[in-house]
PDB file of N, CA and C in Angstrom:
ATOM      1  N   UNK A   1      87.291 124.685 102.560  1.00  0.00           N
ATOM      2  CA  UNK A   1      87.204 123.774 101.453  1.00  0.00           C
ATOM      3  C   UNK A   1      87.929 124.310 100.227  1.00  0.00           C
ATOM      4  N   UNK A   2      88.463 125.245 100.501  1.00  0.00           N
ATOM      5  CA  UNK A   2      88.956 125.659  99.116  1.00  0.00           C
ATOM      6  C   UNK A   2      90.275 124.902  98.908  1.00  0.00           C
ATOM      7  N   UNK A   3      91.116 124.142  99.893  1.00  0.00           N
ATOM      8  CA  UNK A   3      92.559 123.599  99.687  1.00  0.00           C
ATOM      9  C   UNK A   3      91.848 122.591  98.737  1.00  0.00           C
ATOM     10  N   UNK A   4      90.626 121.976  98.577  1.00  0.00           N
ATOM     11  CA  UNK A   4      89.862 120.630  97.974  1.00  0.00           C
ATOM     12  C   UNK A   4      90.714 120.832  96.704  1.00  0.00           C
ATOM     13  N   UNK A   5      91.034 119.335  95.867  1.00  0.00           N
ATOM     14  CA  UNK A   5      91.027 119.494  94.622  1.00  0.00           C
ATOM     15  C   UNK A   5      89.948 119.177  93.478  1.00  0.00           C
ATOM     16  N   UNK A   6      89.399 119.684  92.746  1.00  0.00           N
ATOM     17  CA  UNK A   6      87.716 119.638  92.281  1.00  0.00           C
ATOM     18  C   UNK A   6      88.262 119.311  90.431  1.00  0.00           C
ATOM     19  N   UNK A   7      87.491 118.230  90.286  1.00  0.00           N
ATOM     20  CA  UNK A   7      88.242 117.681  89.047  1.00  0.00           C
ATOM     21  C   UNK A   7      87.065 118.050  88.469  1.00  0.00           C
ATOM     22  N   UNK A   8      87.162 117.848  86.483  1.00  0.00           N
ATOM     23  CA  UNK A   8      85.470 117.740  85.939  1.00  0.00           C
ATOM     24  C   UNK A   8      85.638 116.187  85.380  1.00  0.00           C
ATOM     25  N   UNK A   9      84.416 116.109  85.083  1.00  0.00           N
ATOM     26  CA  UNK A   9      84.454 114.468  84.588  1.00  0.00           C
ATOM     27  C   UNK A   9      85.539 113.517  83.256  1.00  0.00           C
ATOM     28  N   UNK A  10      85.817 115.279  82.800  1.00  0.00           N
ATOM     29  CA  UNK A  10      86.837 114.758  81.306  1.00  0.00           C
ATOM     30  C   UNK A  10      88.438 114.927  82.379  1.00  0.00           C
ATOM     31  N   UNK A  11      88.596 115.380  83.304  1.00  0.00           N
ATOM     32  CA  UNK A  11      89.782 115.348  83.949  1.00  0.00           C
ATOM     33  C   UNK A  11      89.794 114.147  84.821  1.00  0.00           C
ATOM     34  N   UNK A  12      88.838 113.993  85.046  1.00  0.00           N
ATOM     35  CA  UNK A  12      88.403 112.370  86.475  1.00  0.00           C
ATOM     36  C   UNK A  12      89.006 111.210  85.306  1.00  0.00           C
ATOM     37  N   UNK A  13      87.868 111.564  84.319  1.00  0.00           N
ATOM     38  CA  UNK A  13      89.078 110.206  83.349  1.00  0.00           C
ATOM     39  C   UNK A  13      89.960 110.078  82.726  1.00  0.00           C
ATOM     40  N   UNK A  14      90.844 111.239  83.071  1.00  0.00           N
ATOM     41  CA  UNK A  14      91.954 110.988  82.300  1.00  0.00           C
ATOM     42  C   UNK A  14      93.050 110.484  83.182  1.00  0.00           C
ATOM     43  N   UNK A  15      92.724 111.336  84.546  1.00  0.00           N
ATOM     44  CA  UNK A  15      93.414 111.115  85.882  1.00  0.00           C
ATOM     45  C   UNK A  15      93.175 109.469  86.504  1.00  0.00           C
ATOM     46  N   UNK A  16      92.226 108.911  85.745  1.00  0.00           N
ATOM     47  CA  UNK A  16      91.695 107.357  86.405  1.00  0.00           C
ATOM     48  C   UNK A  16      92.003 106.436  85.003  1.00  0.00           C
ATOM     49  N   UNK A  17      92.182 106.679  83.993  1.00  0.00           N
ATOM     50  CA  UNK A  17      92.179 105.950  82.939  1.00  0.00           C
ATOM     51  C   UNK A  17      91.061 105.021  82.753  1.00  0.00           C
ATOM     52  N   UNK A  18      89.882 105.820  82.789  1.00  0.00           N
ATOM     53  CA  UNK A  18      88.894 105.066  82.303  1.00  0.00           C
ATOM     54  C   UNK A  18      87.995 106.385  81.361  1.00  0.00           C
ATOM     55  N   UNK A  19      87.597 105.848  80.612  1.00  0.00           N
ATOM     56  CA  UNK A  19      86.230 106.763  79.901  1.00  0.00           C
ATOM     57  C   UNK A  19      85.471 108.019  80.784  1.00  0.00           C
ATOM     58  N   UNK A  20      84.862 108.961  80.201  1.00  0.00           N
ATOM     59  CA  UNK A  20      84.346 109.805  80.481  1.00  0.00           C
ATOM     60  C   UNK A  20      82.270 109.188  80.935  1.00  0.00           C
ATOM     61  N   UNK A  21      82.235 108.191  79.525  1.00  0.00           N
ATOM     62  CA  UNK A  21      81.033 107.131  80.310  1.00  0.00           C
ATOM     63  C   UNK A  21      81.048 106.244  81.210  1.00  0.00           C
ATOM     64  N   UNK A  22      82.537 105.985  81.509  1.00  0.00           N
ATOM     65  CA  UNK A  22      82.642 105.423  83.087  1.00  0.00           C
ATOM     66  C   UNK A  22      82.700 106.378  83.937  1.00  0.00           C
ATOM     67  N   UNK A  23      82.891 107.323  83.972  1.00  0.00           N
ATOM     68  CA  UNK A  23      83.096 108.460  85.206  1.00  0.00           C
ATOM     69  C   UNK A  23      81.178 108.854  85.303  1.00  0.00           C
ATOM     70  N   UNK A  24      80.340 108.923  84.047  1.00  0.00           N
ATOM     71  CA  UNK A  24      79.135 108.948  84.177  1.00  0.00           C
ATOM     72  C   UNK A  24      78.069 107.757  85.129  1.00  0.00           C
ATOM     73  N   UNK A  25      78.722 106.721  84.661  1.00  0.00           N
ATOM     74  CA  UNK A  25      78.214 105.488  85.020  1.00  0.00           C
ATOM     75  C   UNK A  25      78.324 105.391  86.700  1.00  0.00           C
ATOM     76  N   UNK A  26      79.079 105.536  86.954  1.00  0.00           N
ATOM     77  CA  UNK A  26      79.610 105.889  88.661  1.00  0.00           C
ATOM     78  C   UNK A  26      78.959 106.602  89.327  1.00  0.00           C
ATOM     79  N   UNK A  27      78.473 107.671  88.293  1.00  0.00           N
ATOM     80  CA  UNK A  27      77.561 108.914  89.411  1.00  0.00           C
ATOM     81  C   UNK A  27      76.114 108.201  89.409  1.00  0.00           C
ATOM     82  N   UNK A  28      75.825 107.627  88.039  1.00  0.00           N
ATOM     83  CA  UNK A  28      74.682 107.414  87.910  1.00  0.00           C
ATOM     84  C   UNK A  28      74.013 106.082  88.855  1.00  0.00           C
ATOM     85  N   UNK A  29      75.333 104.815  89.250  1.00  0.00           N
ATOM     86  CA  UNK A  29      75.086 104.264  90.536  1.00  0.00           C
ATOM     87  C   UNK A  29      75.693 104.361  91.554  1.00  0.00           C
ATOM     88  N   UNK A  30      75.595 105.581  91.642  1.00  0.00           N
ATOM     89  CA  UNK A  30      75.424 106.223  93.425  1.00  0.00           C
ATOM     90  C   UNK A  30      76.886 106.076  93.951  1.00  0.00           C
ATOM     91  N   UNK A  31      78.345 105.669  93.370  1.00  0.00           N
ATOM     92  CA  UNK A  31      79.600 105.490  93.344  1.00  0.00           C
ATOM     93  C   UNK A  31      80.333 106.562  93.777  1.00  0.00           C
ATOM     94  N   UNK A  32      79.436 108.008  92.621  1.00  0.00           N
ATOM     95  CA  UNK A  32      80.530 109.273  92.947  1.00  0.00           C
ATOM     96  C   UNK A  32      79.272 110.068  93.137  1.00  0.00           C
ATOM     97  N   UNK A  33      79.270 111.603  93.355  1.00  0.00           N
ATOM     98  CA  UNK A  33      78.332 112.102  94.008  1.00  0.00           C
ATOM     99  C   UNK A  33      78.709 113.582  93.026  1.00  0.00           C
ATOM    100  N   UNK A  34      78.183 113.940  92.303  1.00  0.00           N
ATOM    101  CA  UNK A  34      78.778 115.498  91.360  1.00  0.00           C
ATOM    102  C   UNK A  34      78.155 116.886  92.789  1.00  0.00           C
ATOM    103  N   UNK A  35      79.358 117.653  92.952  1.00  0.00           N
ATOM    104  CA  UNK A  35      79.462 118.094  94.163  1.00  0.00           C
ATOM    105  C   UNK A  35      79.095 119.549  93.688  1.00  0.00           C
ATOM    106  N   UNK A  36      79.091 119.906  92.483  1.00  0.00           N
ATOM    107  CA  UNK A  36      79.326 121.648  92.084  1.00  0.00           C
ATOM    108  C   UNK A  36      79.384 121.536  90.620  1.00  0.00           C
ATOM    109  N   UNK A  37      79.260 122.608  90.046  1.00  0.00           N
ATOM    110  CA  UNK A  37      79.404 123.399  88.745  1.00  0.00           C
ATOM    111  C   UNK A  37      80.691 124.074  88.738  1.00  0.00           C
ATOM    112  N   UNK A  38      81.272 124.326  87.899  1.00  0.00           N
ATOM    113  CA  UNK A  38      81.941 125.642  87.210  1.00  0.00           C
ATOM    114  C   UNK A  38      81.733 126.564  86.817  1.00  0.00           C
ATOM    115  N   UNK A  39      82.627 127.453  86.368  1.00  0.00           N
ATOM    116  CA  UNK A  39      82.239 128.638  85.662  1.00  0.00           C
ATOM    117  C   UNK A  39      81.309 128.043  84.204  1.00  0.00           C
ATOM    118  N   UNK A  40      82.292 126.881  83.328  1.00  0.00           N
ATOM    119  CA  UNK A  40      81.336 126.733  82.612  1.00  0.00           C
ATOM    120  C   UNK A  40      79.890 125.805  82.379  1.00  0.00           C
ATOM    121  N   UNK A  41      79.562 125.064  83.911  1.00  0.00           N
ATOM    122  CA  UNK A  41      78.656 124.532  83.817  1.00  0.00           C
ATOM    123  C   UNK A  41      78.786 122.755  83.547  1.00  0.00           C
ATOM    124  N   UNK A  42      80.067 122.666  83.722  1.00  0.00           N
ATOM    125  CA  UNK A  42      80.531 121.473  83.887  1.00  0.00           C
ATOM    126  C   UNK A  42      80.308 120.996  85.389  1.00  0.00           C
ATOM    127  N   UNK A  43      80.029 119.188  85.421  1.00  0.00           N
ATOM    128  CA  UNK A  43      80.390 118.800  86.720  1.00  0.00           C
ATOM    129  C   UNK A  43      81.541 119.058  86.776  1.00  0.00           C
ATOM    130  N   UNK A  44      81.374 118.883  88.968  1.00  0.00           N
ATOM    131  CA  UNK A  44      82.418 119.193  89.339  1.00  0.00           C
ATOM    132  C   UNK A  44      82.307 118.087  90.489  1.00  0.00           C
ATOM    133  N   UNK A  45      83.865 117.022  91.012  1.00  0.00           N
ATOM    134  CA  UNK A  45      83.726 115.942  91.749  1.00  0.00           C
ATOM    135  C   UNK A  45      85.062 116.246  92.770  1.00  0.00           C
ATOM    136  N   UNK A  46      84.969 115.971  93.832  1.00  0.00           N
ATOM    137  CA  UNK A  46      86.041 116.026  94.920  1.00  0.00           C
ATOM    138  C   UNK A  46      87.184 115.076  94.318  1.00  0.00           C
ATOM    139  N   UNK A  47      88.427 115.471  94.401  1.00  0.00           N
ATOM    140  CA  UNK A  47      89.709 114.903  94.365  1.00  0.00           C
ATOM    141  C   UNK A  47      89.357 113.088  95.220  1.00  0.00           C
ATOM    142  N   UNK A  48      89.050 113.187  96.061  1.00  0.00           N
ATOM    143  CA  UNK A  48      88.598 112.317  97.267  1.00  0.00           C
ATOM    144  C   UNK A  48      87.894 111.084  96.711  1.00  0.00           C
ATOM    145  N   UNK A  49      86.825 112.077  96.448  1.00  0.00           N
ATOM    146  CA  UNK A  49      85.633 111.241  95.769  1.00  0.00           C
ATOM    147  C   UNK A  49      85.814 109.757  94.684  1.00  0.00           C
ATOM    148  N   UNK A  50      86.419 110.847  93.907  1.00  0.00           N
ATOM    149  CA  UNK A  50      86.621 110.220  93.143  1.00  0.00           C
ATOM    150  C   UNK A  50      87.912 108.648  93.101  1.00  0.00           C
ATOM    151  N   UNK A  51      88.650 109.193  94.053  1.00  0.00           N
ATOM    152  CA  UNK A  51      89.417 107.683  94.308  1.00  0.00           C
ATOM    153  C   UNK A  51      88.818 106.768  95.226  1.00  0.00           C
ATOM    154  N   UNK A  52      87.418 107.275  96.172  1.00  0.00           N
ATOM    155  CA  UNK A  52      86.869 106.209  97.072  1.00  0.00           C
ATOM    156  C   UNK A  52      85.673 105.800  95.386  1.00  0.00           C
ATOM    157  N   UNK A  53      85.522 105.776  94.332  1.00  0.00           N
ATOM    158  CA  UNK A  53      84.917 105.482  93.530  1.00  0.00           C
ATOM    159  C   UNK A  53      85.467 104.789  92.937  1.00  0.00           C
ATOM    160  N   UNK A  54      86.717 105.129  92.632  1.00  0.00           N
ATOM    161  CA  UNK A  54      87.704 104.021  91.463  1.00  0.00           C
ATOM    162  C   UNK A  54      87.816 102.951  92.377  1.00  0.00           C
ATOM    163  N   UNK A  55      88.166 102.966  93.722  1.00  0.00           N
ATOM    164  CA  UNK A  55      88.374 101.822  94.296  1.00  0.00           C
ATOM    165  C   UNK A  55      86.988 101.278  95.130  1.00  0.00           C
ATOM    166  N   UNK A  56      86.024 101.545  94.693  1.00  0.00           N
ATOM    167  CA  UNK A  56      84.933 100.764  94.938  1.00  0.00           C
ATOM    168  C   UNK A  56      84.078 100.276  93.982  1.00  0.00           C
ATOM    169  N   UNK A  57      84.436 100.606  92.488  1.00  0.00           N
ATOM    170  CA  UNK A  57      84.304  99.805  91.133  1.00  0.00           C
ATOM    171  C   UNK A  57      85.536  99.063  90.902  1.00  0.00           C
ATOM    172  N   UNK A  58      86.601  98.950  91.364  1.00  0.00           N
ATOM    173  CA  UNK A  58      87.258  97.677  91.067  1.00  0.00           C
ATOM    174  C   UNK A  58      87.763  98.679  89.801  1.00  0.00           C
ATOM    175  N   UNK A  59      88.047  99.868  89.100  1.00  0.00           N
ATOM    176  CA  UNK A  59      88.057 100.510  87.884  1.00  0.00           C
ATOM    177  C   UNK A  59      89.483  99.861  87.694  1.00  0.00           C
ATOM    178  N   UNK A  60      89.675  99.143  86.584  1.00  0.00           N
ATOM    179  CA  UNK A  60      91.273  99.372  85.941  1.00  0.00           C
ATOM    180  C   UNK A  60      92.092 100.572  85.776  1.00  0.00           C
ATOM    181  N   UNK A  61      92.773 101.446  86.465  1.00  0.00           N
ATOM    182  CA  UNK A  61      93.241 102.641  86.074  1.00  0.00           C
ATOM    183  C   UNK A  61      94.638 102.255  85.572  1.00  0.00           C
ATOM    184  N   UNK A  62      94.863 103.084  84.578  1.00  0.00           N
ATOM    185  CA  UNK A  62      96.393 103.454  84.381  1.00  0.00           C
ATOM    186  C   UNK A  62      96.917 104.144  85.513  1.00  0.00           C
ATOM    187  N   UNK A  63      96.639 104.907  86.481  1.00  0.00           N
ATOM    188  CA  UNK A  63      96.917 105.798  87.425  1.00  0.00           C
ATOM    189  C   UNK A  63      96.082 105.590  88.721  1.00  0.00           C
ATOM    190  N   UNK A  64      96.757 105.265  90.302  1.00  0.00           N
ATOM    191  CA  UNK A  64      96.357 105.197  90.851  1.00  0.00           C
ATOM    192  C   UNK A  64      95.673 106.498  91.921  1.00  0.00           C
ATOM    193  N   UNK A  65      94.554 106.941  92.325  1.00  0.00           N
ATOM    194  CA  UNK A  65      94.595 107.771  92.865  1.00  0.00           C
ATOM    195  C   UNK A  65      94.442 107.500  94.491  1.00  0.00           C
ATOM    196  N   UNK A  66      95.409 108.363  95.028  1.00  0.00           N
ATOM    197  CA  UNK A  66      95.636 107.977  96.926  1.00  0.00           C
ATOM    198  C   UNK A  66      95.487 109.693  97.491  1.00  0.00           C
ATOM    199  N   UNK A  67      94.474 109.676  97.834  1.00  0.00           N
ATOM    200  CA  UNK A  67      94.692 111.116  98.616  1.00  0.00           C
ATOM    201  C   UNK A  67      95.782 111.339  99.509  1.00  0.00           C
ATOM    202  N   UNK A  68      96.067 112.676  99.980  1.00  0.00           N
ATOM    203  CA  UNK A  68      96.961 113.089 100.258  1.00  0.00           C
ATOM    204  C   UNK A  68      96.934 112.792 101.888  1.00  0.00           C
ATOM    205  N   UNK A  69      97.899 112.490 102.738  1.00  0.00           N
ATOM    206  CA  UNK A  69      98.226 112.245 104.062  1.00  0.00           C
ATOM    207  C   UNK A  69      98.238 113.401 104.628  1.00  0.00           C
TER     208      UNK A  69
END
């Protein structure tokens, strides 16, 4: 698991173009799943995750996220 890419919630929205209370809102209905901590105690969300979330809220992104083939 270490090839994973592990975003925190202020990187999830910048990478999705939505808010940091939309990246909250997602975990909080069951959308995204916070997988780990950091060093500093920040969530931490799968690269993955987080685009089967944007595309199961319908999220408007500036940026699409497609995992890797």
């Amino acid at each position: 698991m270490e090839d994973e890419i592990w975003l925190t919630a202020c990187r999830t929205a910048v990478l999705t173009g939505v808010s940091t209370v939309t990246v909250y809102s997602w975990v909080r209905r069951g959308h995204l799943e916070v997988e780990g901590l950091d060093h500093r105690g920040q969530k931490l969300f799968r690269h993955l995750a987080v685009a089967q979330a944007e595309k199961a809220t319908g999220a408007k992104a500036g940026r699409v996220l497609v995992p890797a083939a």
